[in-house]
PDB file of N, CA and C in Angstrom:
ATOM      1  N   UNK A   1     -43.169 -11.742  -0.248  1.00  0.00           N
ATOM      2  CA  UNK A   1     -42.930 -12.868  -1.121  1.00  0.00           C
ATOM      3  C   UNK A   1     -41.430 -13.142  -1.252  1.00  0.00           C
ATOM      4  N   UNK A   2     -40.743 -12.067  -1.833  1.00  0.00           N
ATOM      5  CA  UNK A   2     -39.513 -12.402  -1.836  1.00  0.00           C
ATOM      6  C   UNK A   2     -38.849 -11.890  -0.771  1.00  0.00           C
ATOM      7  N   UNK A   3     -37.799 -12.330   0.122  1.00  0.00           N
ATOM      8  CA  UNK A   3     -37.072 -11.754   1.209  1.00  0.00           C
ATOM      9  C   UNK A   3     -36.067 -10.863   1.047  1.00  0.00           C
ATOM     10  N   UNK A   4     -35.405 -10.412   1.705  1.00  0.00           N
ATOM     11  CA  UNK A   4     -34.152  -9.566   1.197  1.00  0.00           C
ATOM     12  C   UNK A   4     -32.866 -10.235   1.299  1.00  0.00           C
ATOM     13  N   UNK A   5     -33.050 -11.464   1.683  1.00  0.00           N
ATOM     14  CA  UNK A   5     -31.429 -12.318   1.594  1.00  0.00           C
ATOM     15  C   UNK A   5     -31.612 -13.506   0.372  1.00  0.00           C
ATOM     16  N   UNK A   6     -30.320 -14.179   0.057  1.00  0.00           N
ATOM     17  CA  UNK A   6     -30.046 -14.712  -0.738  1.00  0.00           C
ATOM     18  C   UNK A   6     -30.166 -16.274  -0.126  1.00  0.00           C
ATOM     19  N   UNK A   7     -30.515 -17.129   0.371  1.00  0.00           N
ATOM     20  CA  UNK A   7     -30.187 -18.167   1.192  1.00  0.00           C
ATOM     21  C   UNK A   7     -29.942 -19.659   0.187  1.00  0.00           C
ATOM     22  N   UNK A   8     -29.649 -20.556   1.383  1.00  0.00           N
ATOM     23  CA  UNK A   8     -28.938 -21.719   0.511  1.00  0.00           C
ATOM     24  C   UNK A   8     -29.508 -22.877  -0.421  1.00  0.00           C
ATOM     25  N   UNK A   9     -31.035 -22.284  -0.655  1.00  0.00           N
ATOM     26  CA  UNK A   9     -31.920 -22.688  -1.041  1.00  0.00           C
ATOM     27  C   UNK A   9     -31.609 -22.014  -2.976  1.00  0.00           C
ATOM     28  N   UNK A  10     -31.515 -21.225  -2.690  1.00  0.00           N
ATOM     29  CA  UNK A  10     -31.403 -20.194  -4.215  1.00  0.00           C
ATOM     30  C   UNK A  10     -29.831 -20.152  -4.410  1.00  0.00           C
ATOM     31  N   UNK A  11     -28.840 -20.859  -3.713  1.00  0.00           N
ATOM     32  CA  UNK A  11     -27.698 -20.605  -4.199  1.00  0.00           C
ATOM     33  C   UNK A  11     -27.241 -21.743  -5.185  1.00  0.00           C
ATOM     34  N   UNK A  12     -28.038 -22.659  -4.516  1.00  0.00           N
ATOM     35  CA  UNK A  12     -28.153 -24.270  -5.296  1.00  0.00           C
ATOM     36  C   UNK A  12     -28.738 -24.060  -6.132  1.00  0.00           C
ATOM     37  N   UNK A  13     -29.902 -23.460  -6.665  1.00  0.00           N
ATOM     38  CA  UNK A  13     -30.485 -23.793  -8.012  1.00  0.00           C
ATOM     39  C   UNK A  13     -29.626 -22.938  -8.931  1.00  0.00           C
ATOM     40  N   UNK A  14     -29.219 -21.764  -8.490  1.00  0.00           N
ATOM     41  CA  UNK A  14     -28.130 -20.928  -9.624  1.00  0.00           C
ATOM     42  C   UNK A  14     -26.761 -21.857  -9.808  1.00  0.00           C
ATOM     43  N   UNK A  15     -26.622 -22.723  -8.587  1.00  0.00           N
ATOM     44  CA  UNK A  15     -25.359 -23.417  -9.266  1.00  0.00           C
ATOM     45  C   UNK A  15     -25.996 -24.453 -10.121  1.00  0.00           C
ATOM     46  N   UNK A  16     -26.960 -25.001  -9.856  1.00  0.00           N
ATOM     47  CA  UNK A  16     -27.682 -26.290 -11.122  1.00  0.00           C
ATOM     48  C   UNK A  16     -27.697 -25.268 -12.221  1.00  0.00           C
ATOM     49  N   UNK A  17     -28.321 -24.008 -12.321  1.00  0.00           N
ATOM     50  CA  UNK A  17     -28.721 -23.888 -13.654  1.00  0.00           C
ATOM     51  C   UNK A  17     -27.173 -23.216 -14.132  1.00  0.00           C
ATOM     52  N   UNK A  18     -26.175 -22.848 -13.665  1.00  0.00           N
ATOM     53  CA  UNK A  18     -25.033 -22.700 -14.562  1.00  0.00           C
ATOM     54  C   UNK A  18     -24.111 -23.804 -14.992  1.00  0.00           C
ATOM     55  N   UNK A  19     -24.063 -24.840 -13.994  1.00  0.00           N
ATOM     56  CA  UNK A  19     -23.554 -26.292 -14.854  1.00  0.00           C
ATOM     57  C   UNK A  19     -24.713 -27.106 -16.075  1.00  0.00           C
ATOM     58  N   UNK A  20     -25.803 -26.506 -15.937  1.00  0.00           N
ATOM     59  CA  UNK A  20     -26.913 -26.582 -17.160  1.00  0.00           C
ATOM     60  C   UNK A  20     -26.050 -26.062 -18.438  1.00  0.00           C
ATOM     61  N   UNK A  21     -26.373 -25.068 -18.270  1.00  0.00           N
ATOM     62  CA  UNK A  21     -25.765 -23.511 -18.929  1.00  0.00           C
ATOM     63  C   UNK A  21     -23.840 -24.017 -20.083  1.00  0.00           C
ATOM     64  N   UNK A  22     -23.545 -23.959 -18.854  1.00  0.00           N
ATOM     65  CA  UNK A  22     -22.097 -23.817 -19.030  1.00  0.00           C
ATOM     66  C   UNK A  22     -21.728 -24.953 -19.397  1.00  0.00           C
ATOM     67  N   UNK A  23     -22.047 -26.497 -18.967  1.00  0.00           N
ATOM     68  CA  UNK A  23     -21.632 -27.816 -19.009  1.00  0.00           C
ATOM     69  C   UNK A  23     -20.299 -27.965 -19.074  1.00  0.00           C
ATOM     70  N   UNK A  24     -19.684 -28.534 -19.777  1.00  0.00           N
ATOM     71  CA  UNK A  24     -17.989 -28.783 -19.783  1.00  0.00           C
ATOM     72  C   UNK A  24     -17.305 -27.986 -20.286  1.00  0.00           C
ATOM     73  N   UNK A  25     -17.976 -26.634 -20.706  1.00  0.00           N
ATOM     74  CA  UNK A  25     -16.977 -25.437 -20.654  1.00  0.00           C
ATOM     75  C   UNK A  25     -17.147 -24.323 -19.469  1.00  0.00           C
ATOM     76  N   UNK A  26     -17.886 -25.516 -17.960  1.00  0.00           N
ATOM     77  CA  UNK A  26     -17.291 -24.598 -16.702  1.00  0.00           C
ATOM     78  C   UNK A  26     -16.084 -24.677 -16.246  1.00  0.00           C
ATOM     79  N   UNK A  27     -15.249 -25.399 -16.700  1.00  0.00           N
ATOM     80  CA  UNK A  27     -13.189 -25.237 -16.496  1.00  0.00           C
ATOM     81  C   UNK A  27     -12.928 -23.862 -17.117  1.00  0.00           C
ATOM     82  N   UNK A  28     -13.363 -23.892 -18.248  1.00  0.00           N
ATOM     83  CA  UNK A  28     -12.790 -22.955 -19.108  1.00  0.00           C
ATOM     84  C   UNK A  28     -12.928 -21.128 -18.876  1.00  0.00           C
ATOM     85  N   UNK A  29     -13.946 -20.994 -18.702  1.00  0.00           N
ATOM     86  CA  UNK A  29     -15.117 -20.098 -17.975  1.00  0.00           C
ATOM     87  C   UNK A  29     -14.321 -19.751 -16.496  1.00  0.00           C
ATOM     88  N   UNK A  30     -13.944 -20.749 -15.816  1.00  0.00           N
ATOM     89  CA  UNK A  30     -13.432 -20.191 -14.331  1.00  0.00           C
ATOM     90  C   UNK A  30     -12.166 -19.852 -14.687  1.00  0.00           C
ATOM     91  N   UNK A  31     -10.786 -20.431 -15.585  1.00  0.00           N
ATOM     92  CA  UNK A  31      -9.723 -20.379 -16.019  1.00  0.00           C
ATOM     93  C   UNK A  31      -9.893 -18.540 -16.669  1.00  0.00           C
ATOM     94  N   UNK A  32     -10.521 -18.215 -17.423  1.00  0.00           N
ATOM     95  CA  UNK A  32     -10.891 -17.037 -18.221  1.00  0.00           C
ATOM     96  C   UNK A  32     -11.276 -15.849 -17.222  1.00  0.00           C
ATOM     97  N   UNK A  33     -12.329 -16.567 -16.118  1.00  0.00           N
ATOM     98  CA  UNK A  33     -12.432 -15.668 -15.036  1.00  0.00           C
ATOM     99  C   UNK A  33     -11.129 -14.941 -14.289  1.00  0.00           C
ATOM    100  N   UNK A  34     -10.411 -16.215 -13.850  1.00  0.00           N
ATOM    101  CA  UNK A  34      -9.594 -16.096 -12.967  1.00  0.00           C
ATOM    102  C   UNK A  34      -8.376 -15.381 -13.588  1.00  0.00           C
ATOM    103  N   UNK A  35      -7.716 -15.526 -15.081  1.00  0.00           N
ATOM    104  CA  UNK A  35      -6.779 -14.645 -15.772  1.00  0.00           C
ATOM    105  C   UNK A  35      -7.622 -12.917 -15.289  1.00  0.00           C
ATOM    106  N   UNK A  36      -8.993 -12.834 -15.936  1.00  0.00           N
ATOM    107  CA  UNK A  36      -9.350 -11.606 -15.605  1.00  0.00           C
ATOM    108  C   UNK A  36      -9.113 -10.864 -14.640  1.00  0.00           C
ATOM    109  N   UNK A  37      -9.120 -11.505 -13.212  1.00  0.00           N
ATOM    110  CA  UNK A  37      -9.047 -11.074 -11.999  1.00  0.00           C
ATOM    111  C   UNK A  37      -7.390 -10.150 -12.193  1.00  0.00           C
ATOM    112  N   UNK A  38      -6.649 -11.507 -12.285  1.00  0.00           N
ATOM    113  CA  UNK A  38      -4.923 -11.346 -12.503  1.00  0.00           C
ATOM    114  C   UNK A  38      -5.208 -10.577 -12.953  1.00  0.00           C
ATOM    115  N   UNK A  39      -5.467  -9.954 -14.042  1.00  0.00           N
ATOM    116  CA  UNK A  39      -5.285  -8.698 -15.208  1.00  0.00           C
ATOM    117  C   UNK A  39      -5.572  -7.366 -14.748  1.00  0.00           C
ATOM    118  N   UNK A  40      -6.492  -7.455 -14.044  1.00  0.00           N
ATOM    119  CA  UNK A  40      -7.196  -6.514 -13.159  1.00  0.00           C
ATOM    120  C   UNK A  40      -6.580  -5.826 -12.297  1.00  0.00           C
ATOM    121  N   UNK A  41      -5.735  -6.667 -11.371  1.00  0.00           N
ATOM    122  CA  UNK A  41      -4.974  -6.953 -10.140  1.00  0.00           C
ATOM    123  C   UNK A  41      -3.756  -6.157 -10.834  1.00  0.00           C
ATOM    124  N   UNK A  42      -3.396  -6.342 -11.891  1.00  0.00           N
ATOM    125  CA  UNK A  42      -1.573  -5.878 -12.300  1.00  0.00           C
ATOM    126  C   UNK A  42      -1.999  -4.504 -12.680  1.00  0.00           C
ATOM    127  N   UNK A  43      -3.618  -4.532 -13.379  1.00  0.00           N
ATOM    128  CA  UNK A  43      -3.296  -3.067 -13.716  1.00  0.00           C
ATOM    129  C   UNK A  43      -3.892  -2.060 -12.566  1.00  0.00           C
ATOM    130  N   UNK A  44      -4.186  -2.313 -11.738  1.00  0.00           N
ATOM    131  CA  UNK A  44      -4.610  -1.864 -10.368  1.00  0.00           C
ATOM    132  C   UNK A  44      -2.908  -1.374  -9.938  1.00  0.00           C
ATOM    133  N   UNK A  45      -2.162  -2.564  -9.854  1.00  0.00           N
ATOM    134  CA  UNK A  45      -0.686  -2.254  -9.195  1.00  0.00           C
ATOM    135  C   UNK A  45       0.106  -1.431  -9.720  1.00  0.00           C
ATOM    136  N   UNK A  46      -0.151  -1.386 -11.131  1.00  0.00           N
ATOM    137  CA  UNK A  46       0.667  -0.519 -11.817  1.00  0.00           C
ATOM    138  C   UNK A  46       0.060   0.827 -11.713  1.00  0.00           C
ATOM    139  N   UNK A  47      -1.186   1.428 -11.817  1.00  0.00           N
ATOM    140  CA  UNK A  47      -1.396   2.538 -11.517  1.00  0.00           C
ATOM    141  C   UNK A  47      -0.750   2.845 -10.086  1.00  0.00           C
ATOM    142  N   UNK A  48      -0.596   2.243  -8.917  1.00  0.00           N
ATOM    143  CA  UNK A  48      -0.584   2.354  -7.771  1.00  0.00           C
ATOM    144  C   UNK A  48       0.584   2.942  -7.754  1.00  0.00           C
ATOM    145  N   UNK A  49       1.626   2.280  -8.656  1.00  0.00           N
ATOM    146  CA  UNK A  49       2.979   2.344  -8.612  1.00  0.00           C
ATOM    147  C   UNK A  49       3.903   3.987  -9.801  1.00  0.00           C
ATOM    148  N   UNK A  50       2.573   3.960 -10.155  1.00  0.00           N
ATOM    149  CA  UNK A  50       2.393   5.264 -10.679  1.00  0.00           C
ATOM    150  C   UNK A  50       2.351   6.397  -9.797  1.00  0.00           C
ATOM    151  N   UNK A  51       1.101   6.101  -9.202  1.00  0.00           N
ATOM    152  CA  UNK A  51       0.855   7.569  -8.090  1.00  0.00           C
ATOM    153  C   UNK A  51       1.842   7.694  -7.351  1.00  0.00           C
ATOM    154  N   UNK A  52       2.393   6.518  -6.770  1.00  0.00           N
ATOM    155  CA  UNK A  52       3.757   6.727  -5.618  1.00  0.00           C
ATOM    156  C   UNK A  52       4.934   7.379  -6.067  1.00  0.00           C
ATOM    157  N   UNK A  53       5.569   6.917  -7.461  1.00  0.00           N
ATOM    158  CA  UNK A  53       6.198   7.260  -8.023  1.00  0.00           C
ATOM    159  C   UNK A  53       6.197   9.551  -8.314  1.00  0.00           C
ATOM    160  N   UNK A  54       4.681   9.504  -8.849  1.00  0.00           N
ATOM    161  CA  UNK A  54       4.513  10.713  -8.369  1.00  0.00           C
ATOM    162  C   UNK A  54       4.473  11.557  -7.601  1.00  0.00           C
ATOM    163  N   UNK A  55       4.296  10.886  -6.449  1.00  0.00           N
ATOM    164  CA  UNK A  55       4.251  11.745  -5.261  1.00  0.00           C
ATOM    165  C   UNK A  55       5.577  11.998  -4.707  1.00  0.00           C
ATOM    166  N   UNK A  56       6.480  11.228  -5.139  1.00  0.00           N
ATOM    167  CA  UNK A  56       7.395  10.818  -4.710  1.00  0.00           C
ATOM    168  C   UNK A  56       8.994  12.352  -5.166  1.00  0.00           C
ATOM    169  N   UNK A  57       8.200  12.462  -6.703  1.00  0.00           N
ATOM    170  CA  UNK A  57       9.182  13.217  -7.513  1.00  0.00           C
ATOM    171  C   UNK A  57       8.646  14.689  -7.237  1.00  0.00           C
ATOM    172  N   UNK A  58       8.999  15.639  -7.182  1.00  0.00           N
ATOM    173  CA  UNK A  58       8.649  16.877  -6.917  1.00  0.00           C
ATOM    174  C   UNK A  58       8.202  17.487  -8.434  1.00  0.00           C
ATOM    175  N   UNK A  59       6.964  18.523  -8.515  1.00  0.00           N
ATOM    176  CA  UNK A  59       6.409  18.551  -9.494  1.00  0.00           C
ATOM    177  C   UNK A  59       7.203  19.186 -10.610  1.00  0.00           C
ATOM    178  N   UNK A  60       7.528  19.034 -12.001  1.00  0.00           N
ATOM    179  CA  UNK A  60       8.166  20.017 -12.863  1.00  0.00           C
ATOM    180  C   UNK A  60       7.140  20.975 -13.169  1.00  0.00           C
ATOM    181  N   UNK A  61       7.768  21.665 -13.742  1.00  0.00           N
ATOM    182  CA  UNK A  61       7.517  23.192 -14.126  1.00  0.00           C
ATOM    183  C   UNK A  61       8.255  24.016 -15.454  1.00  0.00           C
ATOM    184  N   UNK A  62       7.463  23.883 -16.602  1.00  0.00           N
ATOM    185  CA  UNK A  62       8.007  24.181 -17.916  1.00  0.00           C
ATOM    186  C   UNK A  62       7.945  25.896 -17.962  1.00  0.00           C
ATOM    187  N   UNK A  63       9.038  26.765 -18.186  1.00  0.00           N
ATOM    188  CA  UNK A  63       8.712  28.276 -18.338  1.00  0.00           C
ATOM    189  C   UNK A  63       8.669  28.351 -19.812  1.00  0.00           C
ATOM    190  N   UNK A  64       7.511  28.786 -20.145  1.00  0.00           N
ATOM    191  CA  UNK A  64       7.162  28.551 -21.619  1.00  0.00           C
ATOM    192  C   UNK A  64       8.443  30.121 -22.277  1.00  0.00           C
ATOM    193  N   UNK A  65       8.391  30.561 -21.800  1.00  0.00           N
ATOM    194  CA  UNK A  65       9.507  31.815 -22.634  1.00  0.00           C
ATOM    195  C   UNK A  65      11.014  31.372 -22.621  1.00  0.00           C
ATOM    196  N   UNK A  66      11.217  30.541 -21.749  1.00  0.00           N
ATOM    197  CA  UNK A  66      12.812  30.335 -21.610  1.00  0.00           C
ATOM    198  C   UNK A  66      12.816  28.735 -22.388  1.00  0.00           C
ATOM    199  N   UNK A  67      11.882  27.919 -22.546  1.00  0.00           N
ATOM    200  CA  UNK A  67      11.642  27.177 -22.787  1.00  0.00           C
ATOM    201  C   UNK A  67      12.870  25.693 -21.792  1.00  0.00           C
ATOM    202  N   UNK A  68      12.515  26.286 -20.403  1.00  0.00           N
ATOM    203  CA  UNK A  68      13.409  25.087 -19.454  1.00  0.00           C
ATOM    204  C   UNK A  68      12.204  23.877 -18.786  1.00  0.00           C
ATOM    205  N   UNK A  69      12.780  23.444 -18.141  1.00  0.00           N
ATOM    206  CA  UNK A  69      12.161  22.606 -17.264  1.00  0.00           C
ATOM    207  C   UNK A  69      12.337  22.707 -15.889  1.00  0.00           C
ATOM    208  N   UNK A  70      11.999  23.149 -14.773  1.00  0.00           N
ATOM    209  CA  UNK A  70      12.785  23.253 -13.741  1.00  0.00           C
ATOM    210  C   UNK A  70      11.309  22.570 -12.204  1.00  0.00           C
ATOM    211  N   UNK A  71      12.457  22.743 -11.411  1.00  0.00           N
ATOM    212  CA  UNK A  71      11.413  21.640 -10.317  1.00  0.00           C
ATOM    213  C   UNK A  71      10.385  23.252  -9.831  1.00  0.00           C
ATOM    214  N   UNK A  72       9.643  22.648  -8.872  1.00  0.00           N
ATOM    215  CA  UNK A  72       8.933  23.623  -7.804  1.00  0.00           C
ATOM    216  C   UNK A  72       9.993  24.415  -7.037  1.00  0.00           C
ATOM    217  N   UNK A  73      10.491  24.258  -6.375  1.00  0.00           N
ATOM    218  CA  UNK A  73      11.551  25.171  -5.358  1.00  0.00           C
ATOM    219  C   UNK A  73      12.187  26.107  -6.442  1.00  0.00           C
ATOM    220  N   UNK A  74      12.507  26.042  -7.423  1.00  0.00           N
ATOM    221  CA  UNK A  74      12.827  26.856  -8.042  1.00  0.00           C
ATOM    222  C   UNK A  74      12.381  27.883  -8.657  1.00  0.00           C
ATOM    223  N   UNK A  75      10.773  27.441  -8.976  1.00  0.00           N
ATOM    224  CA  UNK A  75      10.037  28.213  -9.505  1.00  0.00           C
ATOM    225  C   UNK A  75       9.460  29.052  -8.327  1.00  0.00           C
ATOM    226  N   UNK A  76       9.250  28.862  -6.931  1.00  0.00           N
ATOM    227  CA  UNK A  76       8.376  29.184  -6.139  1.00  0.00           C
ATOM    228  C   UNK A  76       9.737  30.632  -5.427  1.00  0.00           C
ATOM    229  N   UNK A  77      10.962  30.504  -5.924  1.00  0.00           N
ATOM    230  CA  UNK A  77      12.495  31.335  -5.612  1.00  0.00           C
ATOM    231  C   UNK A  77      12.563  30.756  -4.666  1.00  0.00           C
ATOM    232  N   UNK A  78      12.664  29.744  -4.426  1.00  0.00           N
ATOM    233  CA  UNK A  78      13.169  29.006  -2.643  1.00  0.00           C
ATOM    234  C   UNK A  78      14.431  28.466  -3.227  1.00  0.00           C
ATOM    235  N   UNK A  79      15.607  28.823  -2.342  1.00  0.00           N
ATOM    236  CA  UNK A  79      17.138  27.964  -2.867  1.00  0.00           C
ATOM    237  C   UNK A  79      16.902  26.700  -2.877  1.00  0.00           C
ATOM    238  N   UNK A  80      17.721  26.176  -4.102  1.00  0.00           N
ATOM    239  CA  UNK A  80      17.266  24.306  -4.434  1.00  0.00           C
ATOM    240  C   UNK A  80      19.097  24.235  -4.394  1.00  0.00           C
ATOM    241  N   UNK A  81      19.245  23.148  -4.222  1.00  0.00           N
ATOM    242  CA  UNK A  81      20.747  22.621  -3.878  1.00  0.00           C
ATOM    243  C   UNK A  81      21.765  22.189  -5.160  1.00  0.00           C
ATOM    244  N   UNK A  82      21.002  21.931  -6.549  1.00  0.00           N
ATOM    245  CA  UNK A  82      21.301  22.171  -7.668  1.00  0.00           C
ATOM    246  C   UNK A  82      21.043  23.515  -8.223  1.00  0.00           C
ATOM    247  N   UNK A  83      20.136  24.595  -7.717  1.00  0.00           N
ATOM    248  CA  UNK A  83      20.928  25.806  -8.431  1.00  0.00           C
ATOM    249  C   UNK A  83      22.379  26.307  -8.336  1.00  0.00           C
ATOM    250  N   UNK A  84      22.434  28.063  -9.459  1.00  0.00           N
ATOM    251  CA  UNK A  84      23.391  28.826  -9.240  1.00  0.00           C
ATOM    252  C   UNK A  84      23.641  29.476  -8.395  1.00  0.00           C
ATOM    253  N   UNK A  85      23.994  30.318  -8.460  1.00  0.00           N
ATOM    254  CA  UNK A  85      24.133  31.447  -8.164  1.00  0.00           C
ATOM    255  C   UNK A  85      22.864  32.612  -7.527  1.00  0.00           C
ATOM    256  N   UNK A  86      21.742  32.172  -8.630  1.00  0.00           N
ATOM    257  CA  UNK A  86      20.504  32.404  -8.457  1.00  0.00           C
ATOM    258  C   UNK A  86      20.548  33.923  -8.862  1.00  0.00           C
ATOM    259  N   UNK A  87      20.681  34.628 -10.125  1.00  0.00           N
ATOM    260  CA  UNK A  87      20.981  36.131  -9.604  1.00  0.00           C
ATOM    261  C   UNK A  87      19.484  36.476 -10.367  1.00  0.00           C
ATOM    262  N   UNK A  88      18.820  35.522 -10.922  1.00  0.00           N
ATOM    263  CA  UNK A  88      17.079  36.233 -10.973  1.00  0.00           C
ATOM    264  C   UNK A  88      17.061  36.785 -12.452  1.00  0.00           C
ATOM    265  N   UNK A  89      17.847  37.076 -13.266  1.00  0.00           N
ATOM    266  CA  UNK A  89      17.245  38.075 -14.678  1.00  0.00           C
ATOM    267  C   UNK A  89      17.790  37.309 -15.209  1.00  0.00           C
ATOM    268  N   UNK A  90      15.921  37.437 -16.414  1.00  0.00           N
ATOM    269  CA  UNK A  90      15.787  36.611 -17.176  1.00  0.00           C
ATOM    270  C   UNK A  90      15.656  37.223 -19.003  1.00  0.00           C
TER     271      UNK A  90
END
């Protein structure tokens, strides 16, 4: 009875029955749509611009007893180009 496609027979009556529906607030309705999309779209980019940003920075690393902040290479004892001396006791 029913097929598994959508054809151009049923695309027309859903557009009759939403200018039924909607009447002269279908401007308004597509305007509202279309901000949504935008909105969608920026906060899509901004996460994006997040992760890169992260990947980007090398991870910190808080030593809860000394109470510092210091990158990975430092914590892992690999020489970092902003350490000291490095003499280890803490």
């Amino acid at each position: 009875m029913f097929g598994g496609t959508i054809g151009w027979m049923e695309l027309l009556l859903l557009a009759l029955l939403g200018v039924l529906i909607f009447g002269k607030r279908l401007p308004e309705v597509g305007r509202s749509l279309g901000r949504g999309i935008v909105e969608f779209k920026k906060g899509l980019a901004g996460i994006e611009d997040d992760v890169d940003q992260a990947v980007k920075q090398p991870p910190r690393i808080e030593r809860r007893d000394a109470g510092q902040t210091i990158d990975a290479h430092q914590a892992s004892g690999q020489p970092s180009s902003t350490s000291g001396s490095g003499s280890g006791s803490a």
